[in-house]
Protein backbone atom coordinates (compact mmCIF):
# COMPACT_ATOMS: atom_id res chain seq x y z
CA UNK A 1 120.48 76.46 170.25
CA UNK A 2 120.72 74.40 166.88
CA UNK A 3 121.00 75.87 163.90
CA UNK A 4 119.92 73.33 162.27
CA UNK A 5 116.17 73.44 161.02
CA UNK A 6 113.72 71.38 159.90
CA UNK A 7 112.51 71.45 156.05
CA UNK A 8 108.88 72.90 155.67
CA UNK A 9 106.33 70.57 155.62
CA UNK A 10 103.97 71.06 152.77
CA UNK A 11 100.09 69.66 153.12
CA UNK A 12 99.31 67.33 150.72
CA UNK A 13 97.28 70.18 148.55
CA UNK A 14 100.02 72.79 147.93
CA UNK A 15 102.26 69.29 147.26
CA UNK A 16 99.61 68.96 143.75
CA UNK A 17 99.67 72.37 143.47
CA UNK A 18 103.40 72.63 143.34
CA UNK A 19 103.97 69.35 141.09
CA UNK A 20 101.14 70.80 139.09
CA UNK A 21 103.17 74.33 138.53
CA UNK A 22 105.88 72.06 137.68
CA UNK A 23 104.59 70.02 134.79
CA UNK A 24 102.85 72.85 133.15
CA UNK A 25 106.48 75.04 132.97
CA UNK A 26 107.97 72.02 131.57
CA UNK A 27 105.14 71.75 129.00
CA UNK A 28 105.49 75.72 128.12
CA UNK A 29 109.11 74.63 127.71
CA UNK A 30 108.62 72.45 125.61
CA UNK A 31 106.41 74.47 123.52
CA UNK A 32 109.27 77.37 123.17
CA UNK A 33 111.45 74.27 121.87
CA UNK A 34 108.85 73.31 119.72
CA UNK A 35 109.08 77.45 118.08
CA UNK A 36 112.26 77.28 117.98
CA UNK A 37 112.97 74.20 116.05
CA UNK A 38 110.51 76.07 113.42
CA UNK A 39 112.04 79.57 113.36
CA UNK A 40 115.61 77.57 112.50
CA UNK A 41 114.00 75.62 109.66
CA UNK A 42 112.52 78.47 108.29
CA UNK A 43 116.02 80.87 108.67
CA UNK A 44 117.87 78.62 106.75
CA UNK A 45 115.35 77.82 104.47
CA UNK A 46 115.02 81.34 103.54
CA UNK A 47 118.57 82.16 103.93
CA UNK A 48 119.02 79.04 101.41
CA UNK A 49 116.68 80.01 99.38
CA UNK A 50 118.32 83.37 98.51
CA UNK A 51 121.79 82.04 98.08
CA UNK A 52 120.13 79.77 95.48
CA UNK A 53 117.82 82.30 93.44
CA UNK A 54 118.87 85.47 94.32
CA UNK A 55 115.44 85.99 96.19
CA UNK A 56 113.67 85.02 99.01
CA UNK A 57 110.16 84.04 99.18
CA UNK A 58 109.87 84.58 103.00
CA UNK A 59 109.59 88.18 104.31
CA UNK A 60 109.15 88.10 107.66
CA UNK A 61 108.77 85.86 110.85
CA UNK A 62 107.33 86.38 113.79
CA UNK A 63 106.34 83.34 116.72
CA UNK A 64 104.21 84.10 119.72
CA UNK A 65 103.84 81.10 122.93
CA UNK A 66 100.22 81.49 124.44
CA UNK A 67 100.26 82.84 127.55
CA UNK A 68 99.31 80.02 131.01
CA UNK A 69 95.78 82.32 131.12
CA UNK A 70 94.99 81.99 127.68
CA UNK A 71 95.54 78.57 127.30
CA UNK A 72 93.20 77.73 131.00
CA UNK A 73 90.63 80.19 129.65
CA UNK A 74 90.45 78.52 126.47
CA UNK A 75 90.80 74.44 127.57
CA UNK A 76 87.41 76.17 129.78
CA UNK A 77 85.85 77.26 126.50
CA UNK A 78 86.40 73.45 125.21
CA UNK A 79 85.19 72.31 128.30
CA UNK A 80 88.47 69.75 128.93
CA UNK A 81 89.51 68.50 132.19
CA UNK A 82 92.33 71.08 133.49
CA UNK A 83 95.33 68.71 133.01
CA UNK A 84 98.49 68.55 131.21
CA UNK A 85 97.42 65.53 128.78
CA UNK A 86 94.11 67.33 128.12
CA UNK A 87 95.19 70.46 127.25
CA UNK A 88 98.59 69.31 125.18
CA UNK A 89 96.16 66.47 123.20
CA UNK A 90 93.05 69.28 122.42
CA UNK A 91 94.76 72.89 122.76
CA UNK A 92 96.35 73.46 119.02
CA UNK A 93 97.36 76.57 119.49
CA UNK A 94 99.85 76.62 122.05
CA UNK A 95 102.73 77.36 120.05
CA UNK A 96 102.28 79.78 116.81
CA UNK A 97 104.88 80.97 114.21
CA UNK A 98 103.29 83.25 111.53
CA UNK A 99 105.31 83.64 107.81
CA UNK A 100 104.93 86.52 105.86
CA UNK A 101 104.92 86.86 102.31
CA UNK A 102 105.04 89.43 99.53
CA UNK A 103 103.08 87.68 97.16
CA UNK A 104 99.87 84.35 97.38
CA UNK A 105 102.31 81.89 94.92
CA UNK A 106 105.02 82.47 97.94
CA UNK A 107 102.93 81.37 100.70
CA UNK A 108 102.37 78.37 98.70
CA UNK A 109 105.78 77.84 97.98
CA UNK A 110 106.66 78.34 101.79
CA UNK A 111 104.42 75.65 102.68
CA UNK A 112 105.29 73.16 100.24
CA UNK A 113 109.18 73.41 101.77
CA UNK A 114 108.08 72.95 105.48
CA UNK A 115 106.04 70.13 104.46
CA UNK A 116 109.05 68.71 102.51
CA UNK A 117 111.02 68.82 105.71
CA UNK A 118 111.41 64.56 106.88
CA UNK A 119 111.38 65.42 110.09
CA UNK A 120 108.01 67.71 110.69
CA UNK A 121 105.04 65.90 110.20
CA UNK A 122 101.80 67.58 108.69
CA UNK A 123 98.39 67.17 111.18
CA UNK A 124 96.13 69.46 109.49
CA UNK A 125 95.91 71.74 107.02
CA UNK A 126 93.52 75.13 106.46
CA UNK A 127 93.73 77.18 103.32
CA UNK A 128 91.78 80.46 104.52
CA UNK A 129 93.43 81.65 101.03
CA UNK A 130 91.39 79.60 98.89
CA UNK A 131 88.56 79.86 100.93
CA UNK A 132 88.31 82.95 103.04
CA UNK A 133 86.45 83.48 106.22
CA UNK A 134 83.26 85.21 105.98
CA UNK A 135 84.21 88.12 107.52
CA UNK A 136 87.34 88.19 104.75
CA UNK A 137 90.06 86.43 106.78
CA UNK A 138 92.76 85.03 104.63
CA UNK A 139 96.01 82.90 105.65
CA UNK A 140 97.01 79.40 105.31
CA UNK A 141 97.13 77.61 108.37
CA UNK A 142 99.18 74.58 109.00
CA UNK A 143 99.31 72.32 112.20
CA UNK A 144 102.82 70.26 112.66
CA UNK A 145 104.31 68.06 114.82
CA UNK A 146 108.08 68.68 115.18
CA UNK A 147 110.53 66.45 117.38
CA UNK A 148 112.60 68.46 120.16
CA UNK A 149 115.53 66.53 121.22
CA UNK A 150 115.97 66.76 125.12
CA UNK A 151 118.51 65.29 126.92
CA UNK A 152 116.74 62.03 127.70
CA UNK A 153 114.17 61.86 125.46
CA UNK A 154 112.60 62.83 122.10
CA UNK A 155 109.45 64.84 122.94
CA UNK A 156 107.10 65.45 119.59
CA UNK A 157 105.75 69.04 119.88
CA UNK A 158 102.66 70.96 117.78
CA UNK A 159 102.95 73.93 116.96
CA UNK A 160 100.72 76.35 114.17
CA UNK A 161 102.61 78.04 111.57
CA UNK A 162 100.07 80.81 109.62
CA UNK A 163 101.43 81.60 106.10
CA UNK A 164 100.29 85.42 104.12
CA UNK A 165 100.99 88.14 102.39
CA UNK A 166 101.79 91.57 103.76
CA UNK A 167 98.30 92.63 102.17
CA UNK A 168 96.61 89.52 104.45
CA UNK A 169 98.95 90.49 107.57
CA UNK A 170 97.87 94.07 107.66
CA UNK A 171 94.66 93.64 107.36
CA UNK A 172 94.45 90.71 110.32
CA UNK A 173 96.17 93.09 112.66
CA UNK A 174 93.88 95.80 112.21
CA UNK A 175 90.66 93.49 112.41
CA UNK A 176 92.46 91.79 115.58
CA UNK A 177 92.65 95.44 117.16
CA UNK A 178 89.16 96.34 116.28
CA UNK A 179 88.03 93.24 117.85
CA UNK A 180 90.20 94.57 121.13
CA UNK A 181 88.77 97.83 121.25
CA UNK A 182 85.00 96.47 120.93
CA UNK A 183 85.32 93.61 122.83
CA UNK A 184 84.17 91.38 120.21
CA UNK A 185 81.03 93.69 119.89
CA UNK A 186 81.94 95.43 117.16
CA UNK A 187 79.09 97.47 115.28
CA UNK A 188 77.51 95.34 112.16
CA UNK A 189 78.79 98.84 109.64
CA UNK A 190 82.09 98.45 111.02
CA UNK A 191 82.37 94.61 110.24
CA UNK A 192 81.18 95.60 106.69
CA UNK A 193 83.97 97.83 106.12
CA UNK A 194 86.55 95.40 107.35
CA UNK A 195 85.24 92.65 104.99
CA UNK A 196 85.59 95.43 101.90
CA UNK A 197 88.98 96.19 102.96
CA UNK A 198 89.63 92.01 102.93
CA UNK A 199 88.22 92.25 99.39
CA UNK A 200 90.56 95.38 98.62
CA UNK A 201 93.31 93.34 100.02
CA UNK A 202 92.67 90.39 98.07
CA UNK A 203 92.33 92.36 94.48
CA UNK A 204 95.70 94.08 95.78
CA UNK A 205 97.18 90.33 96.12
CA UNK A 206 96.32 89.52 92.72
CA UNK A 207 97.23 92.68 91.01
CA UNK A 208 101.16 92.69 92.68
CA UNK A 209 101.02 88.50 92.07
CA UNK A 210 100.59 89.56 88.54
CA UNK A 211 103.24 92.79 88.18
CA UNK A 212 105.68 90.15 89.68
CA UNK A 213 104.96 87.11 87.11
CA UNK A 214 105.31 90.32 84.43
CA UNK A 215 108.47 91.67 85.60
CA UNK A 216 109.67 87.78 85.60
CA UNK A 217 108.47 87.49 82.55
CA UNK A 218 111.06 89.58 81.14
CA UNK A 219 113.68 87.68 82.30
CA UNK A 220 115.87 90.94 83.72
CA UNK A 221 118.46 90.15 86.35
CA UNK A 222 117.41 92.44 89.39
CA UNK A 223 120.26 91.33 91.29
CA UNK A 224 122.99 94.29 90.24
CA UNK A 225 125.75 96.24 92.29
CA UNK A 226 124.51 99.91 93.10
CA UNK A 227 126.22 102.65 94.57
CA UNK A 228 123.64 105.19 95.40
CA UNK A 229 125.80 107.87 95.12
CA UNK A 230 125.20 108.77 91.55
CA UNK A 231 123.43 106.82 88.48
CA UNK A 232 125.33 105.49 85.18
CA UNK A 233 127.53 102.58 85.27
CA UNK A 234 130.36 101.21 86.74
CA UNK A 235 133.43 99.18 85.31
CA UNK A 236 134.17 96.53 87.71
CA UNK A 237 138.28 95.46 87.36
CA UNK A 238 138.54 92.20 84.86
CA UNK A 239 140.78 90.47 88.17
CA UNK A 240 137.62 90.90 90.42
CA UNK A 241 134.62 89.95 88.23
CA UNK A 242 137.05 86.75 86.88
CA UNK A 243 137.12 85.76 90.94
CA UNK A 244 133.63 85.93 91.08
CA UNK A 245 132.40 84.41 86.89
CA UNK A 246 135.63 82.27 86.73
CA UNK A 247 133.18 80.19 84.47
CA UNK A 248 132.36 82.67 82.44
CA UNK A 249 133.27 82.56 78.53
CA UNK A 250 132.36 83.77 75.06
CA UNK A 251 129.08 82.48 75.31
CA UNK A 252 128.46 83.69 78.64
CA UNK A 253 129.97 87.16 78.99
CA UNK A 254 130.85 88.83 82.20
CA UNK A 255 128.96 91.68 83.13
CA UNK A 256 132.01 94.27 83.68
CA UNK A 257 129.05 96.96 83.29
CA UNK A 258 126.43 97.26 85.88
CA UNK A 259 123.46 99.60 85.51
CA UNK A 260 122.75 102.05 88.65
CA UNK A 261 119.66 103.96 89.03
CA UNK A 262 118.71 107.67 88.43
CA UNK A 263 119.33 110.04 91.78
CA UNK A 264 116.41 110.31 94.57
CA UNK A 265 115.04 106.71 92.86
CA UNK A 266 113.83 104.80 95.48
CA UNK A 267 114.94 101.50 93.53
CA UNK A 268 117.39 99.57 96.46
């Protein structure tokens, strides 16, 4: 008896099927590529950034790739032909990385660096900021096209970067969970309390925006050495703060005393 065996025979049907399978995990791979290309830019931007001015106006970031269900259900919705080209030319969504903020002028400032970058090109742009949603949404939404570089070819890949502040964040996630829990039914009093807490959001947007621009105002240098063991000051040695100021002269003294804060402050 031969042990030799004969390869299975597919009918022409599960053939599609599996070439199908195929070219939508290389799409979805593509997508990921697409995220991470992004979340790089935006590291070093923000890791930059904070080498350069001693703060960073990027707090968080988070990416999410839409699962193969959510992107069928929703090419249904948009009533598109169920193919590859379709869905990649008229599903924007695909890929998402959301950037959050602490204050409105640093979402700006986030998006005016990623649309500096030569390489990403900007397809649309949607300032729910500016404008807010009528039920009190608020981000700024961008749409880019990045290049991925795969190992025969250069494959151009969209993907939806969302830009708030931790006021705008918190707020989304709750509404998104409400929306859950209702299944989009959610009672009319209910929807009025979520767009008064967008409104309370907003007012406590503008009211940190301007306790920031205040505290800038002053021109104090938060950046400081503290040792939250005990409050005072420390004497750094002459030998160390001369490695670290060797520019330093006369008219721009070295600060050999640093300022700590009180005991229990919560000041890090």
């Amino acid at each position: 008896m031969s042990g030799h065996q004969d390869p299975v025979q597919l009918s022409p049907e599960l053939e599609e099927l599996n070439r199908v399978r195929h070219q939508f995990e290389g799409m979805m791979l593509e997508y990921k590529f697409g995220i991470d290309e992004i979340m790089t830019k935006l590291n070093i931007l923000r890791e930059e950034f904070s080498h350069r001015n001693d703060y960073s106006p990027i707090e968080h970031v988070s990416s999410r790739l839409k699962s193969p269900e959510s992107i069928l259900a929703k090419a249904v919705r948009k009533g598109l032909e169920p193919t590859i080209e379709q869905i990649a030319a008229e599903v924007h969504d695909i890929a998402g990385v959301r950037v959050t903020c602490s204050f409105i002028s640093d979402a700006y400032r986030v998006f005016e660096m990623i649309a500096a970058q030569d390489d990403i090109t900007v397809l649309q742009v949607r300032d729910y900021i500016a404008a807010p949603k009528e039920n009190g949404y608020q981000s700024l939404h961008m749409l880019v096209e990045v290049p991925v570089f795969l190992s025969e070819r250069v494959h151009p890949v969209k993907v939806e970067v969302q830009i708030r502040t931790i006021a705008m964040d918190f707020w989304a996630s709750l509404e998104h969970k409400i929306y859950y829990k209702y299944d989009g039914d959610v009672p009319e009093s209910l929807l009025a309390e979520l767009r008064d807490a967008a409104a309370t959001a907003s007012r406590l947007d503008v009211t940190m925006e301007r306790l920031h621009d205040d505290v800038k105002a002053l021109g104090t240098n938060t950046d400081r050495y503290i040792d939250p063991r005990r409050a005072g000051t420390i004497e750094l040695p002459d030998s160390l703060l001369r490695t670290f100021w060797p520019q330093a002269d006369a008219a721009d003294p070295v600060p050999a005393l640093v300022e700590l804060p009180p005991p229990g402050s919560s000041e890090v």
